[in-house]
Structures are given as structure tokens and as C-alpha cells.
N, C-alpha and C. Protein backbone atom coordinates (compact mmCIF):
# COMPACT_ATOMS: atom_id res chain seq x y z
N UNK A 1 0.83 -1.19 0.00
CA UNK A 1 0.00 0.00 0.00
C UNK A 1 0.88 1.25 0.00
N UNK A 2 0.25 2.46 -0.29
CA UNK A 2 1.01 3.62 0.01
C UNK A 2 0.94 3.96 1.04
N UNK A 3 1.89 4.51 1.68
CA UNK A 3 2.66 5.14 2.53
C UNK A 3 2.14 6.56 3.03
N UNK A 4 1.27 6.93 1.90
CA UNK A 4 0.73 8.35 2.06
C UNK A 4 -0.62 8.06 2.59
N UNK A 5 -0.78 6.44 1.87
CA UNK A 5 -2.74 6.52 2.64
C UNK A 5 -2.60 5.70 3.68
N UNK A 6 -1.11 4.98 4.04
CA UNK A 6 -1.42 4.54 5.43
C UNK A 6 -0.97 5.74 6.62
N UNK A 7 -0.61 6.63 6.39
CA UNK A 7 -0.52 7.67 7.32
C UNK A 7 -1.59 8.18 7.59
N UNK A 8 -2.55 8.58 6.59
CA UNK A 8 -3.77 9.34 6.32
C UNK A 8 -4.26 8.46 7.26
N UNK A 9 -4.47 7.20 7.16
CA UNK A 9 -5.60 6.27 8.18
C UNK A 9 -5.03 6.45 9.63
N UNK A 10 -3.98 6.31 9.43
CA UNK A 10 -3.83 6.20 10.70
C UNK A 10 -3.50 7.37 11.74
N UNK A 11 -3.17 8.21 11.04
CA UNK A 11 -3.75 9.94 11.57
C UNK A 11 -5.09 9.97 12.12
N UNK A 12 -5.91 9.75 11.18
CA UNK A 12 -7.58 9.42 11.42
C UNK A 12 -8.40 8.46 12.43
N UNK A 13 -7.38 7.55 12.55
CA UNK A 13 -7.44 6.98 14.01
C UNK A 13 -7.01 6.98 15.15
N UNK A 14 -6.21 8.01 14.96
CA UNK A 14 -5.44 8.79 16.13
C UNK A 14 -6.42 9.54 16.51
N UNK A 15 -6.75 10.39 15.87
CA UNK A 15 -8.16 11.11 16.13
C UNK A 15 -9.16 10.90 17.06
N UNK A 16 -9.61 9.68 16.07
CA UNK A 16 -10.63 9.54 17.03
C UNK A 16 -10.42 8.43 18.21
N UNK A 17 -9.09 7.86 18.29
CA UNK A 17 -8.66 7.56 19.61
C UNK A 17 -8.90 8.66 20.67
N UNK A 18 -8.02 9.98 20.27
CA UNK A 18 -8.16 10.82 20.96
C UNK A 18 -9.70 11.17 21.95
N UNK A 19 -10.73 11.26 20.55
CA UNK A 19 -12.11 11.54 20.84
C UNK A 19 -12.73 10.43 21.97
N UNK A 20 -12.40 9.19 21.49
CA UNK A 20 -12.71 8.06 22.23
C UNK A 20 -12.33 8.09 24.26
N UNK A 21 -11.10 8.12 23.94
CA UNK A 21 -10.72 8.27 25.32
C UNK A 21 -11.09 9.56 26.29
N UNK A 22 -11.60 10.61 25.45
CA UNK A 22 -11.98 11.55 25.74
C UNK A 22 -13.35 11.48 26.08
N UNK A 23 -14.10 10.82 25.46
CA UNK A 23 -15.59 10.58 25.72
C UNK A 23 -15.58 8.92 26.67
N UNK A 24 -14.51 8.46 27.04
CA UNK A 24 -14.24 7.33 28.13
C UNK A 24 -14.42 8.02 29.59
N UNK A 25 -13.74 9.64 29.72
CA UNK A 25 -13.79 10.34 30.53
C UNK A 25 -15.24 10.67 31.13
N UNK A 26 -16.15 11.09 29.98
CA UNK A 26 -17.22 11.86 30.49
C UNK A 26 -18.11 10.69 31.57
N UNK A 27 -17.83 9.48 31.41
CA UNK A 27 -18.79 8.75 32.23
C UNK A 27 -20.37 8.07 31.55
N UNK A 28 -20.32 9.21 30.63
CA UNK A 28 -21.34 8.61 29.59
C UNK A 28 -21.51 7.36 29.44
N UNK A 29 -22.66 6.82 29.33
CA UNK A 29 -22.25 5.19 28.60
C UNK A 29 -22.79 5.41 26.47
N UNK A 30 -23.51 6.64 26.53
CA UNK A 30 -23.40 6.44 25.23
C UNK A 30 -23.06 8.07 25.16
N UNK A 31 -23.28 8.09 23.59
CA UNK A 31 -22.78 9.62 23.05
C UNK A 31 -23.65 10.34 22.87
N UNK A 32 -24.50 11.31 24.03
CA UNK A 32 -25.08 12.02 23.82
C UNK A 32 -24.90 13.30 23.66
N UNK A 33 -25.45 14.30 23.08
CA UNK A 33 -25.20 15.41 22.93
C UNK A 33 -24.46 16.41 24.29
N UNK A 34 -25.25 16.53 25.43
CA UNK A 34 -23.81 16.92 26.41
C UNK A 34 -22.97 16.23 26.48
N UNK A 35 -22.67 14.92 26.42
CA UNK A 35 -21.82 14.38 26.81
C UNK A 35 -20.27 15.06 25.52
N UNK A 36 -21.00 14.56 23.93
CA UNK A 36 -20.31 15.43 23.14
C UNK A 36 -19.36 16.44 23.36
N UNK A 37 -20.72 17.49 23.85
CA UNK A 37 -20.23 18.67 24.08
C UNK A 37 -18.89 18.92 24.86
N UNK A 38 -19.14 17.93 26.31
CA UNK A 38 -18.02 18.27 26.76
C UNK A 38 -16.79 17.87 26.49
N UNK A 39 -17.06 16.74 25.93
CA UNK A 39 -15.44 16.57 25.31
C UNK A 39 -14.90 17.83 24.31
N UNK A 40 -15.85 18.21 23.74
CA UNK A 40 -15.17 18.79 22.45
C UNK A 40 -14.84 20.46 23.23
N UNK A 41 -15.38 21.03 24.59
CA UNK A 41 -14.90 21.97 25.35
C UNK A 41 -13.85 21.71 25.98
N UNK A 42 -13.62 20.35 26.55
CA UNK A 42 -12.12 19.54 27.07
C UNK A 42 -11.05 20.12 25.92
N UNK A 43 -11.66 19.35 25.19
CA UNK A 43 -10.42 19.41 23.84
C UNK A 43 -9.83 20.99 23.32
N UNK A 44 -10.92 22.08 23.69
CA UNK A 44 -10.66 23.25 23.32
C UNK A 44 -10.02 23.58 24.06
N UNK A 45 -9.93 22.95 25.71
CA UNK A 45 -9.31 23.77 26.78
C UNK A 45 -10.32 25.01 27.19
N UNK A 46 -11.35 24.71 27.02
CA UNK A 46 -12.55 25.21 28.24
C UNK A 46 -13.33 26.26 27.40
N UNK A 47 -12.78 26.14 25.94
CA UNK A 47 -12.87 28.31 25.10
C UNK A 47 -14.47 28.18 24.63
N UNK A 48 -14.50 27.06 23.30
CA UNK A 48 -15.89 26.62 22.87
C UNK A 48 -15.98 25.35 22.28
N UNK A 49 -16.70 25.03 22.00
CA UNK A 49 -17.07 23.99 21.29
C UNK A 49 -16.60 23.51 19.79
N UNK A 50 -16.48 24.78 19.38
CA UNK A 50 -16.17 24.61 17.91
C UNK A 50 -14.40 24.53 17.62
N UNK A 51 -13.76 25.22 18.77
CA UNK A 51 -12.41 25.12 18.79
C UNK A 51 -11.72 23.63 19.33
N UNK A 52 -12.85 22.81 19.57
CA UNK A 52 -12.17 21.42 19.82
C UNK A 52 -12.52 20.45 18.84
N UNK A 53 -13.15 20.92 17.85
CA UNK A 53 -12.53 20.05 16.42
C UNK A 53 -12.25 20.41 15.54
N UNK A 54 -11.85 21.75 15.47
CA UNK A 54 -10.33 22.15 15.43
C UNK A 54 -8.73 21.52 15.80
N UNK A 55 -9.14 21.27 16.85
CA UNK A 55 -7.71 20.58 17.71
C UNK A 55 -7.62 19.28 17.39
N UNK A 56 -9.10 18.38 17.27
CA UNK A 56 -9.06 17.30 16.37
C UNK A 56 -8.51 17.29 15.05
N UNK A 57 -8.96 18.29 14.28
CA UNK A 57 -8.32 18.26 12.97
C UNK A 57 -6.32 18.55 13.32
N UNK A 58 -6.26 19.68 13.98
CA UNK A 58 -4.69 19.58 14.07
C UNK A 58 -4.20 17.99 14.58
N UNK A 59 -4.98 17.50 15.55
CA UNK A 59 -4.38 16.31 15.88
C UNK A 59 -3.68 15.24 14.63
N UNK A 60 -4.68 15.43 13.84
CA UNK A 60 -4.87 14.03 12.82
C UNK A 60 -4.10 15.13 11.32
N UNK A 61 -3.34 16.02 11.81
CA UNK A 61 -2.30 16.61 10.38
C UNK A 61 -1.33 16.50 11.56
N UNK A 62 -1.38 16.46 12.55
CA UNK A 62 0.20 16.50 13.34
C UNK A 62 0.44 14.87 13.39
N UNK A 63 -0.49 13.83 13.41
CA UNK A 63 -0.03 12.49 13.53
C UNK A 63 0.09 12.51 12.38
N UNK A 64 -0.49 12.78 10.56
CA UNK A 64 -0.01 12.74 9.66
C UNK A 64 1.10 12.72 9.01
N UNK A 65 1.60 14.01 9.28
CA UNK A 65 3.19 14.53 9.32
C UNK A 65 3.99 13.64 10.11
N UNK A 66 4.00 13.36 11.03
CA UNK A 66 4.30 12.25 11.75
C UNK A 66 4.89 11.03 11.29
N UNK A 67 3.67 10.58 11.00
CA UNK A 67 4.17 8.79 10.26
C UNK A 67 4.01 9.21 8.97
N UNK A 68 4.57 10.11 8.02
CA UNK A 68 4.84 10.08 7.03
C UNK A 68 6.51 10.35 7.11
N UNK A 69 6.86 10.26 8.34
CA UNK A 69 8.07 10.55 8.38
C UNK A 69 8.56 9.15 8.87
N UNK A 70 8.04 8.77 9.87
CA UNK A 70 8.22 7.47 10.50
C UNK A 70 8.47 6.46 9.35
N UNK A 71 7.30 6.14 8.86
CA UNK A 71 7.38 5.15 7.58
C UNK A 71 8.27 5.59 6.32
């Protein structure tokens, strides 16, 4: 496979590892809309909502860059 789309995936599952363990936190047992919410205010570092998938997206171009270097 390429090298460029196994980074891409696996950036993308970094991600939503991230999201995952993050919504492991809230106590939730499923994904409801506050529960959402607060992860994605976690992830902003308290600012809004919309700035924590943002930080998701940087996550999954910083693991990109990453293992495109790795591999």
C-alpha cells in the first residue's frame, strides 16, 4: 500500500482515539449530545465547542506529518 494513505488512516485513528478516550472520561455510557459537548470543550481547553474540532483536525495533520516521516 502507500505510505501516504497509510498515514492518512492512521492519523484518522489517532483522532478519534483521541475523541474516544476523551468521551471514556465523560462517564457517559453512550454519546449524547452533552456528553459530546463536553469533550469537544475539554479538547478546546474550556474556550468553545467549535475550537475542539479544530484541535481534532490539528491532531490528525500533526499524527499525519508524523508517520509520514516514521514510515
Amino acid at each position: 500500500m502507500n505510505k501516504k494513505l497509510i498515514s492518512k488512516v492512521l492519523a484518522i485513528l489517532t483522532a478519534h482515539l483521541v475523541f474516544y478516550i476523551m468521551m471514556f472520561f465523560t462517564g457517559s455510557p453512550v454519546a449524547s449530545a452533552p456528553a459530546i459537548s463536553q469533550v469537544l470543550k475539554w479538547l478546546s481547553f474550556g474556550v468553545h465547542e467549535q475550537y475542539g474540532i479544530w484541535t481534532l483536525i490539528c491532531i490528525a495533520f500533526m499524527a499525519d506529518s508524523f508517520l509520514k516521516r516514521i514510515l
